[in-house]
Structure formats: structure tokens, C-alpha cells
N, C-alpha and C. Protein backbone atom coordinates (compact mmCIF):
# COMPACT_ATOMS: atom_id res chain seq x y z
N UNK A 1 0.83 -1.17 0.00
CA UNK A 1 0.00 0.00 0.00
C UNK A 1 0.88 1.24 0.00
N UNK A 2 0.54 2.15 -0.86
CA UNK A 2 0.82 3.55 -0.73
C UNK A 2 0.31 4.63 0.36
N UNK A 3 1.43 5.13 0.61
CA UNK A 3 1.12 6.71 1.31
C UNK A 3 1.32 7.48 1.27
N UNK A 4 0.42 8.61 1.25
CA UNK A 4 0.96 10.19 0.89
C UNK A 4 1.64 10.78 1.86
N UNK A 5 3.15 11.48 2.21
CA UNK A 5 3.61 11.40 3.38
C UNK A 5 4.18 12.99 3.83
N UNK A 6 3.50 13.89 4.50
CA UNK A 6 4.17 14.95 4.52
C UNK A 6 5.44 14.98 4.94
N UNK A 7 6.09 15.25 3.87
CA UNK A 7 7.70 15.31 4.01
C UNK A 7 8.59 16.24 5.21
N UNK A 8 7.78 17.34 5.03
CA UNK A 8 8.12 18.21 5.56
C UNK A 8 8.13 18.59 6.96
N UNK A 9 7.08 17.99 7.10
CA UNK A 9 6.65 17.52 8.96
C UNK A 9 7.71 16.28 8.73
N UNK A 10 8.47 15.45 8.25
CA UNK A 10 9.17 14.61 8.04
C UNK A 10 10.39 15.05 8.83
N UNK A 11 10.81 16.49 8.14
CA UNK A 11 12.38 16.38 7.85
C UNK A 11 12.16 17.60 9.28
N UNK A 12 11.31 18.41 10.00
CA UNK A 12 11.45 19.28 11.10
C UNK A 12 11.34 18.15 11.98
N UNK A 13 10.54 16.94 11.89
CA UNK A 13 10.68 15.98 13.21
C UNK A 13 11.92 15.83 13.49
N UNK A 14 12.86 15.75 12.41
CA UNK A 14 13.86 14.90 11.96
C UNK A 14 14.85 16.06 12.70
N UNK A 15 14.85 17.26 12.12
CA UNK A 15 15.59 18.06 12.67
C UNK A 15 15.44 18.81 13.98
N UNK A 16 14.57 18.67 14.64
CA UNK A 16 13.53 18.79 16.27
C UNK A 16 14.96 17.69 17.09
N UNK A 17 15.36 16.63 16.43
CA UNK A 17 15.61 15.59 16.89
C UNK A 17 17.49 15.67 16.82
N UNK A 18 17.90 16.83 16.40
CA UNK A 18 18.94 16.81 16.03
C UNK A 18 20.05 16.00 15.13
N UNK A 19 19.21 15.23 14.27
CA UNK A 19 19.89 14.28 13.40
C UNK A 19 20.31 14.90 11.60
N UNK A 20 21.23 14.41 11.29
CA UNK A 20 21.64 14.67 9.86
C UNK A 20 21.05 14.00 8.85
N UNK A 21 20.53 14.25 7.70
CA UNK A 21 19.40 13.52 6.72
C UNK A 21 20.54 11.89 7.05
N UNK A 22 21.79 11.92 6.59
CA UNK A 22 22.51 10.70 6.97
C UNK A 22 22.59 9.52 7.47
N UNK A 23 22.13 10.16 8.91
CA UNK A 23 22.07 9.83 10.54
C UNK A 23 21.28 9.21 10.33
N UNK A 24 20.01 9.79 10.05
CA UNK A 24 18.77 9.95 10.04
C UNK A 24 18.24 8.33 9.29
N UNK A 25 18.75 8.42 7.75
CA UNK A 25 18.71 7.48 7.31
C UNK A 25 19.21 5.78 7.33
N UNK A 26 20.48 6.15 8.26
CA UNK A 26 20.25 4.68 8.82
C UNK A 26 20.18 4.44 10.24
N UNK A 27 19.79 5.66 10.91
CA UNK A 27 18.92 4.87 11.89
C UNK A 27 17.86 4.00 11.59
N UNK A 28 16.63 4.67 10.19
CA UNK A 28 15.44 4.29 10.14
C UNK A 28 15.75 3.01 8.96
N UNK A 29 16.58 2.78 8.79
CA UNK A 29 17.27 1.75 7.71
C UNK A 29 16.55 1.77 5.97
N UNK A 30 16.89 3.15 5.62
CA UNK A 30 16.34 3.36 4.08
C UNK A 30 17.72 3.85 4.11
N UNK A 31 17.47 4.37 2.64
CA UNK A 31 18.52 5.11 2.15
C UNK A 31 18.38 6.27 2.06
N UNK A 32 19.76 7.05 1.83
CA UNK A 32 19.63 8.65 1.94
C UNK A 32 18.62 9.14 0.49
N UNK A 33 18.82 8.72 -0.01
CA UNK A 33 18.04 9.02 -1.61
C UNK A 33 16.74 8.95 -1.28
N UNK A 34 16.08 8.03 -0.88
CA UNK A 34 14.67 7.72 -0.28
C UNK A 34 14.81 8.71 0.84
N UNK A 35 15.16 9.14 1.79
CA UNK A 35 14.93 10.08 2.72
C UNK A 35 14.68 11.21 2.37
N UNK A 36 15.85 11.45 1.11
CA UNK A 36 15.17 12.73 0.46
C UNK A 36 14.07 12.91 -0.51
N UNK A 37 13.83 12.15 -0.96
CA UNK A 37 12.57 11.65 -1.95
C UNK A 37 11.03 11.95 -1.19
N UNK A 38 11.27 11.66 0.33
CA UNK A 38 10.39 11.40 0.89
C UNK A 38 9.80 12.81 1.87
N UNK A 39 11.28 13.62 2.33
CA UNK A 39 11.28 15.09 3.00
C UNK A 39 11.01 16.27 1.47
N UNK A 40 11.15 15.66 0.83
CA UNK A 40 10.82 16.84 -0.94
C UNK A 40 9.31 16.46 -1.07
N UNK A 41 8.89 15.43 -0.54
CA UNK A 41 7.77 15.20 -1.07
C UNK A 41 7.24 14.47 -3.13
N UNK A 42 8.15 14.12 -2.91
CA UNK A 42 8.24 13.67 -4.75
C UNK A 42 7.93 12.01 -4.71
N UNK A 43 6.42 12.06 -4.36
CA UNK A 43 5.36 10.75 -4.55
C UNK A 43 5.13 10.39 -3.77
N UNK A 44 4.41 9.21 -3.54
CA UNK A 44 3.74 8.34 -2.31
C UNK A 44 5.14 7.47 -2.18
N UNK A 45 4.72 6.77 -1.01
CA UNK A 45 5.63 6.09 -0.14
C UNK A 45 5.22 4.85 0.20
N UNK A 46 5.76 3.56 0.12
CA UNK A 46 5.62 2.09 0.80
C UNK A 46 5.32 2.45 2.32
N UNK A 47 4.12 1.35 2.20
CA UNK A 47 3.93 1.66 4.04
C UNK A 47 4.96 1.35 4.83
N UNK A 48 5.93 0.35 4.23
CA UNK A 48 6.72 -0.12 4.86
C UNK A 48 7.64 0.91 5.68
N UNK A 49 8.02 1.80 4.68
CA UNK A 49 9.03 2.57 4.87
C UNK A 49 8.28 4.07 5.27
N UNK A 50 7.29 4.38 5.62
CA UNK A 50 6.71 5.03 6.69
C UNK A 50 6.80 4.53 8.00
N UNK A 51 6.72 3.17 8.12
CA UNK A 51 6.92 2.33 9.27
C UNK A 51 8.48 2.53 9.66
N UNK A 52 9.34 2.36 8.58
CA UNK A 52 11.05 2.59 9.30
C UNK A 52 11.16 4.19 9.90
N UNK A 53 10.53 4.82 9.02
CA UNK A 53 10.74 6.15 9.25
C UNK A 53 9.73 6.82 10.72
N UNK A 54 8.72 6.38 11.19
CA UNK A 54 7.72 6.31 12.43
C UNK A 54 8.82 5.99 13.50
N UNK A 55 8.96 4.42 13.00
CA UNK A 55 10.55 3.85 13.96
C UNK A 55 11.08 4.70 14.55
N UNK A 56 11.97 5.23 13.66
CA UNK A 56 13.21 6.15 14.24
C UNK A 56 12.79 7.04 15.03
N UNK A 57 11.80 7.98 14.39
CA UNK A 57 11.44 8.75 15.15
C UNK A 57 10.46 8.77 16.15
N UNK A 58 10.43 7.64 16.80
CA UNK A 58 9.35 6.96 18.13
C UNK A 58 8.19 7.99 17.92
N UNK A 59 7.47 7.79 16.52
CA UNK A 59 5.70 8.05 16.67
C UNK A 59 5.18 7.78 15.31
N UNK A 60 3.55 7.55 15.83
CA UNK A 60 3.15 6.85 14.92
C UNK A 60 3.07 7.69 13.63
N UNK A 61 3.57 6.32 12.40
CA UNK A 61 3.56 7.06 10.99
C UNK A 61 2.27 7.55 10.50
N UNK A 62 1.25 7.35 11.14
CA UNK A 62 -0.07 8.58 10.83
C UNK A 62 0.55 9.91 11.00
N UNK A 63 1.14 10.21 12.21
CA UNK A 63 1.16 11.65 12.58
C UNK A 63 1.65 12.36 11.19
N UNK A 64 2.08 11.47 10.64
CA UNK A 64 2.58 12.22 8.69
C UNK A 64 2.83 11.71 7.77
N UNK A 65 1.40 10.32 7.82
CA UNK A 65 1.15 9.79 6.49
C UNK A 65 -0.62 9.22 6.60
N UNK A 66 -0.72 9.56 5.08
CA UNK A 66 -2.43 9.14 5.42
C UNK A 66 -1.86 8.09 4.18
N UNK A 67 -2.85 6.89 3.82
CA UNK A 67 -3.20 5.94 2.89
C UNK A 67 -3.55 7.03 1.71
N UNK A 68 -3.57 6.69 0.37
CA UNK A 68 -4.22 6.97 -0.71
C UNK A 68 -4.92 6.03 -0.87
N UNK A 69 -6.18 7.22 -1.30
CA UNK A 69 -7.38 6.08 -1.79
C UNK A 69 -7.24 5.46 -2.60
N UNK A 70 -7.87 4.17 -3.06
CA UNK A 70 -8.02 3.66 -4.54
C UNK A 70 -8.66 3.74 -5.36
N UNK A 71 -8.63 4.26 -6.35
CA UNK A 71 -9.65 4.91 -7.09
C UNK A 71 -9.61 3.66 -8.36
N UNK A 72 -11.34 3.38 -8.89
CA UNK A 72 -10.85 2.08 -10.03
C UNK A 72 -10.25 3.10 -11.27
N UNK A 73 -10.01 1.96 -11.70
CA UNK A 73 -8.52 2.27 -12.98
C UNK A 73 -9.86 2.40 -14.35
């Protein structure tokens, strides 16, 4: 499943927290490319990796990701 993920509430949690996009990225075990993909906001996101990224930052990945609907094709 996809999620739309505000990035941006992403990357101030991130920096609230004193970490480097770097740091950041393998604490939550993605990559830096995906970290930034994800704080730019450039597409939806694997739930999965809302889940690494919730991880790191001890709260739930709602607080800045909703599901996209499915709309039929």
C-alpha cells in the first residue's frame, strides 16, 4: 500500500531531533536518496518505509502519512 507522506513535517521531526538527513537514514534503515525523496515530497511512499521512518522517530507514521485512496482504474 501507498502513502501520501508529509515530508516536511518529516524532515522538522527529523531536525527537532537533532539528526543529519545521513544519521537519520540509517537509523530508520532506508537510504539517503529515499529520505530525500520522501522530505521533498516527490510521490507516495511504501507503508513499509513510513513504518522505518515512524521507527526512528518513536511516533506513529499517521502523525505524517495518510493511505491513498483507490480509485478504479
Amino acid at each position: 500500500m501507498l502513502l501520501e507522506v508529509d515530508g516536511h513535517q518529516v524532515r522538522r521531526m527529523r531536525g527537532c531531533r537533532g539528526f543529519s538527513g545521513a544519521q537519520f537514514a540509517r537509523m530508520a534503515r532506508i537510504s539517503p536518496k529515499t529520505l530525500r525523496r520522501v522530505e521533498l515530497n516527490r510521490g507516495p511512499v511504501l507503508r513499509k518505509t513510513a513504518r522505518k521512518i515512524g521507527a526512528a522517530l518513536e511516533v506513529d507514521p499517521r502523525t505524517f502519512a495518510r493511505a491513498i485512496s483507490r480509485r478504479p482504474a
